[in-house]
N, C-alpha and C. Protein backbone atom coordinates (compact mmCIF):
# COMPACT_ATOMS: atom_id res chain seq x y z
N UNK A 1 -6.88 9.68 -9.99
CA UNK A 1 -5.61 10.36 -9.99
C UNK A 1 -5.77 11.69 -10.69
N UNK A 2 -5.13 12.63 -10.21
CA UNK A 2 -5.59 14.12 -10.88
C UNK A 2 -4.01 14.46 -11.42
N UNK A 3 -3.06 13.48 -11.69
CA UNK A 3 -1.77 13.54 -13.10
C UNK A 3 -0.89 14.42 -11.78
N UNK A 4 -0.83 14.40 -10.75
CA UNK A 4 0.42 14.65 -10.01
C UNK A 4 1.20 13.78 -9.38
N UNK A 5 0.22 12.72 -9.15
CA UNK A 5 0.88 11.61 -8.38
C UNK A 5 1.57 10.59 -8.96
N UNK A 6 2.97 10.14 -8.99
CA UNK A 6 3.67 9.33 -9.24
C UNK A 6 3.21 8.05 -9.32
N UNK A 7 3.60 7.50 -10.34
CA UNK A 7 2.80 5.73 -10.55
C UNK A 7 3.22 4.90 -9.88
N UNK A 8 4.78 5.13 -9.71
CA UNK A 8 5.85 4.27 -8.93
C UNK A 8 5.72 4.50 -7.94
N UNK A 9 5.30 5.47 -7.12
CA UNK A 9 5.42 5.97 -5.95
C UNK A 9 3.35 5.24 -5.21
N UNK A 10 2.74 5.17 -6.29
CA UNK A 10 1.41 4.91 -5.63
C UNK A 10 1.96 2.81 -5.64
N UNK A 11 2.48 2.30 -6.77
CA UNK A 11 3.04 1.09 -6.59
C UNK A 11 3.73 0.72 -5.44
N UNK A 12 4.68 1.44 -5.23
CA UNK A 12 5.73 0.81 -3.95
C UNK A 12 4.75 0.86 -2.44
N UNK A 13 3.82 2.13 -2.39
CA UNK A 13 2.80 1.99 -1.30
C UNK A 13 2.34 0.92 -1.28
N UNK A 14 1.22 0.79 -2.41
CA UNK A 14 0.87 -0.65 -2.74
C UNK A 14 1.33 -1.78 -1.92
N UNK A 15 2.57 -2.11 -2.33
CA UNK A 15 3.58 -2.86 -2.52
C UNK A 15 3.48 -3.38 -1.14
N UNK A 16 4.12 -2.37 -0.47
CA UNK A 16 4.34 -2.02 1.16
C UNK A 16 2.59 -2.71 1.99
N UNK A 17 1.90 -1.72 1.24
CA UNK A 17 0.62 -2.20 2.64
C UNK A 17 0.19 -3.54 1.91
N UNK A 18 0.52 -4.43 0.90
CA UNK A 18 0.14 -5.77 0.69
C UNK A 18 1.70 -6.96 1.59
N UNK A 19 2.92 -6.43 1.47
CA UNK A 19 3.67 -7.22 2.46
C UNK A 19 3.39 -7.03 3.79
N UNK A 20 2.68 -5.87 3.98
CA UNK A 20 2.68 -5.91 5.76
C UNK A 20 1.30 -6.82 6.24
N UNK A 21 0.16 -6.87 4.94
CA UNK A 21 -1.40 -7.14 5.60
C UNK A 21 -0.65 -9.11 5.41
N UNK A 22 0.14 -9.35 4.70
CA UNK A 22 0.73 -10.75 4.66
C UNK A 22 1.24 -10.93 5.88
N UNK A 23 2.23 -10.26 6.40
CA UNK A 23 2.62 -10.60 7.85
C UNK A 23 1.97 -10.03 8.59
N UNK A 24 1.44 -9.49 8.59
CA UNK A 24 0.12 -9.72 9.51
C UNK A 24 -0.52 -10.94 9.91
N UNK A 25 -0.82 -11.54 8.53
CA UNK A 25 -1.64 -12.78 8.34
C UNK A 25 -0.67 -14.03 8.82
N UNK A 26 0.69 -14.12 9.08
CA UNK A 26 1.77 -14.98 9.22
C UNK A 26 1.94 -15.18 10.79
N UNK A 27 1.84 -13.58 11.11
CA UNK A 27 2.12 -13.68 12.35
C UNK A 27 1.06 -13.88 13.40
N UNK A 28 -0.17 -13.44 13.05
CA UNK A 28 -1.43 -14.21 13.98
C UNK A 28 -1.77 -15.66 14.13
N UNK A 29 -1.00 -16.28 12.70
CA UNK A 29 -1.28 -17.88 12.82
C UNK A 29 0.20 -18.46 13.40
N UNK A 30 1.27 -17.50 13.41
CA UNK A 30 1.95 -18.23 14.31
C UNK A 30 2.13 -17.96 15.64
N UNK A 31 1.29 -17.01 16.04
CA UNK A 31 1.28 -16.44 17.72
C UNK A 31 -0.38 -17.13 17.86
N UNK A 32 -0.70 -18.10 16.95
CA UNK A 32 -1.90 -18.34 17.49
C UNK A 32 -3.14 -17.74 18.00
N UNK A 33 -3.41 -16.56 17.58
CA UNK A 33 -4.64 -15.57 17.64
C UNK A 33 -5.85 -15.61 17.50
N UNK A 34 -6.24 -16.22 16.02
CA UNK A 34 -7.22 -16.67 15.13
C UNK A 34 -8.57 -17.79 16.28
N UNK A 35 -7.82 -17.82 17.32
CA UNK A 35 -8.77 -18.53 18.62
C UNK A 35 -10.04 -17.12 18.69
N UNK A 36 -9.74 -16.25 19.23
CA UNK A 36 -10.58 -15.68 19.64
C UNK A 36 -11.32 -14.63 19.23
N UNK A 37 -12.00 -13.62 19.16
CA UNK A 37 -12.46 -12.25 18.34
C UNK A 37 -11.46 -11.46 18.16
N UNK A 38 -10.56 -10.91 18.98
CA UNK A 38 -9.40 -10.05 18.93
C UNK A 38 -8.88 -10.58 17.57
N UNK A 39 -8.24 -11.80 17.37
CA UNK A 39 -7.60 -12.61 16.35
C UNK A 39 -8.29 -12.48 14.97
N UNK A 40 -9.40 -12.53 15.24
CA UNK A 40 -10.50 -12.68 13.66
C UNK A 40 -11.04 -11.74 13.26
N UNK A 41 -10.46 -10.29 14.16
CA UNK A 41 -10.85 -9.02 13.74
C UNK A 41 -9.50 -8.41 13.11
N UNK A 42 -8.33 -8.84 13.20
CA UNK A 42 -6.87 -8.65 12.85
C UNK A 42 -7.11 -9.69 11.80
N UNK A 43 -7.52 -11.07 11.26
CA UNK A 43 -7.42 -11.54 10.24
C UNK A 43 -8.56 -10.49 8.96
N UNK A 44 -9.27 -9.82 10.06
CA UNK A 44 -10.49 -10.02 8.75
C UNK A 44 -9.89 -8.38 8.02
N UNK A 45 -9.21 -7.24 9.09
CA UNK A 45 -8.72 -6.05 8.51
C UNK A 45 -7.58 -6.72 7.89
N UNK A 46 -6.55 -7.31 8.02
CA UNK A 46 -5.39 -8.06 7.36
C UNK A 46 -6.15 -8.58 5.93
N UNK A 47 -6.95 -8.91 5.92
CA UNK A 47 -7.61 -9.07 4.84
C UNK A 47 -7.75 -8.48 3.93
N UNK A 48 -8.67 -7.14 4.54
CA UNK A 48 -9.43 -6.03 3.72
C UNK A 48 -8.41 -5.60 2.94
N UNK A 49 -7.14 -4.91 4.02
CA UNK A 49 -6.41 -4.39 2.96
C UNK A 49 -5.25 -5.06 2.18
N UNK A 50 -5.34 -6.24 2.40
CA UNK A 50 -4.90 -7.22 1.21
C UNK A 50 -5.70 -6.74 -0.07
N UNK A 51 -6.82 -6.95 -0.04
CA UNK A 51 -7.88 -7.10 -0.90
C UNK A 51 -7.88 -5.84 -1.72
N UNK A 52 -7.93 -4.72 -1.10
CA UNK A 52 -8.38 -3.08 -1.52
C UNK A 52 -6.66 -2.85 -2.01
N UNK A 53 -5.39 -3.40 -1.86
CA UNK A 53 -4.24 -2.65 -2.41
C UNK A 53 -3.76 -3.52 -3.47
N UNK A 54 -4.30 -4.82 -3.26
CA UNK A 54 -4.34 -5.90 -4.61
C UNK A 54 -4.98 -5.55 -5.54
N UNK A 55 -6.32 -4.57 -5.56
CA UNK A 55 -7.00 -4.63 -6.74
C UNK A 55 -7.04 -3.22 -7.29
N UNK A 56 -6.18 -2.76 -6.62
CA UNK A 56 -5.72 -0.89 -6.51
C UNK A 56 -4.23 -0.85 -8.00
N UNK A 57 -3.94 -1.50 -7.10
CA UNK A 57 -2.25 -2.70 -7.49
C UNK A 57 -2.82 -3.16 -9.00
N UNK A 58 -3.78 -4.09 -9.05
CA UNK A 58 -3.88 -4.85 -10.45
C UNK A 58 -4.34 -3.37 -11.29
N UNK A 59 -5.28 -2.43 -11.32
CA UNK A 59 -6.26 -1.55 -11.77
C UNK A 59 -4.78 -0.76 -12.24
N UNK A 60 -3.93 -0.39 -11.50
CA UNK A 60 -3.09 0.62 -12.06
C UNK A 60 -1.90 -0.08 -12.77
N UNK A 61 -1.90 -1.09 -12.50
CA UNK A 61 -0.71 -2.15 -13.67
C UNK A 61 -1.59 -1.86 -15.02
N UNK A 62 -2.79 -2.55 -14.72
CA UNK A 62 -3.34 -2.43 -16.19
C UNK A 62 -3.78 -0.89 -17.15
N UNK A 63 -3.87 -0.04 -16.32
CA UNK A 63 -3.57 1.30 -16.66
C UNK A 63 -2.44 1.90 -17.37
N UNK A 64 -1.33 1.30 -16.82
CA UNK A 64 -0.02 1.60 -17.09
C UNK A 64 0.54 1.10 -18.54
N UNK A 65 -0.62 -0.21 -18.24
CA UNK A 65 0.25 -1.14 -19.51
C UNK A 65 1.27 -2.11 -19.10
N UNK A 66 1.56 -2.10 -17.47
CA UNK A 66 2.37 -3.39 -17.13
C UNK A 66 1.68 -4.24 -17.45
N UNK A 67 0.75 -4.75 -17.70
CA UNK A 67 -0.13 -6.44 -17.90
C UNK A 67 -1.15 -5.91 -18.48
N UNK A 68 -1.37 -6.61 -19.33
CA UNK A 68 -2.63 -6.95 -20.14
C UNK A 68 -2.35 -5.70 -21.44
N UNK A 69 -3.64 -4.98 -21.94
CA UNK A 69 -3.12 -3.96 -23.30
C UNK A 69 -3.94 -2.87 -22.47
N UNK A 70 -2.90 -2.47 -21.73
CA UNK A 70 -3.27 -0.66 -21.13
C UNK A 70 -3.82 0.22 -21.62
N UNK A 71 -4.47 0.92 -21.17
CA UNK A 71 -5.28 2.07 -21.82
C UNK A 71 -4.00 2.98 -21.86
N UNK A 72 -3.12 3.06 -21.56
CA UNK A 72 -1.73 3.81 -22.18
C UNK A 72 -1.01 3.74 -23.69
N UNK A 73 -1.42 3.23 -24.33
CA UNK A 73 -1.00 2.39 -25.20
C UNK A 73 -0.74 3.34 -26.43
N UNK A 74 -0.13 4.24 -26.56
CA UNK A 74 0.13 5.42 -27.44
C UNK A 74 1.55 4.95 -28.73
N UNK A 75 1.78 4.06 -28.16
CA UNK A 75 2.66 3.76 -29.30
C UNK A 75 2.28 3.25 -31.14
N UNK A 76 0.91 2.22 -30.65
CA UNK A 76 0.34 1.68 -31.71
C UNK A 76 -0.54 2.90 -32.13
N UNK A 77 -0.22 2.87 -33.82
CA UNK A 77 -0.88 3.68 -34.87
C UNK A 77 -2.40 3.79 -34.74
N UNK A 78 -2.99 4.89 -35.15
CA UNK A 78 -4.75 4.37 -35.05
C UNK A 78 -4.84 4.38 -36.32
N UNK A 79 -6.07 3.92 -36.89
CA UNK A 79 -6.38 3.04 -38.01
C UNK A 79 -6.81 4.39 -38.51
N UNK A 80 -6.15 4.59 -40.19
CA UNK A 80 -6.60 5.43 -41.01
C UNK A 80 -8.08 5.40 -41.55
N UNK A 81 -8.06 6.60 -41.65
CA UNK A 81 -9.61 7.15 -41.77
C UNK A 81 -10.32 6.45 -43.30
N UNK A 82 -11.47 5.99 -43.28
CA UNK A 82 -11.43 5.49 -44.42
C UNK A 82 -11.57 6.51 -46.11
N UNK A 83 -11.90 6.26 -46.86
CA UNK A 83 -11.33 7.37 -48.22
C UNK A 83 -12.82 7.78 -48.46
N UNK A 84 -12.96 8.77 -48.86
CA UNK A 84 -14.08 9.45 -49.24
C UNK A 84 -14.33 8.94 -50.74
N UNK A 85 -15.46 8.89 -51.64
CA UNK A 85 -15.75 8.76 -52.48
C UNK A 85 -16.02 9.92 -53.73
């Protein structure tokens, strides 16, 4: 990220291409697809970008500081310098 792009705005993308690679995945097993190559080449991209906006998705939560202890984390004090002698 080069600090122009919106966090919320790269999330809701996110967001978006992980509900669509899901119905994707919903709707080939209920139109029955997964029979032939056509089908298992739509499961396996339905996949990918499951995979690549899930871990796009987790990488910038934890950036942010939504989950886990973010490298954002500017609120907590840093530890005083120790005393010279």
């Amino acid at each position: 990220m080069n600090g122009k792009e919106n966090e919320a705005e790269l999330a809701v993308m996110s967001l978006v291409m992980i509900v669509l690679s899901v119905l994707g995945i919903v709707a080939g097993f209920s139109r029955g697809l997964f029979g032939g190559i056509d089908g298992l080449l739509i499961l396996g991209i339905a996949l990918m970008m499951l995979l690549i906006f899930s871990v796009l998705l987790l990488v910038q939560a934890m950036q942010q500081g939504w989950i886990g202890k973010g490298s954002k984390d500017e609120s907590s004090p840093a530890a005083p310098p120790a005393a010279a002698k």
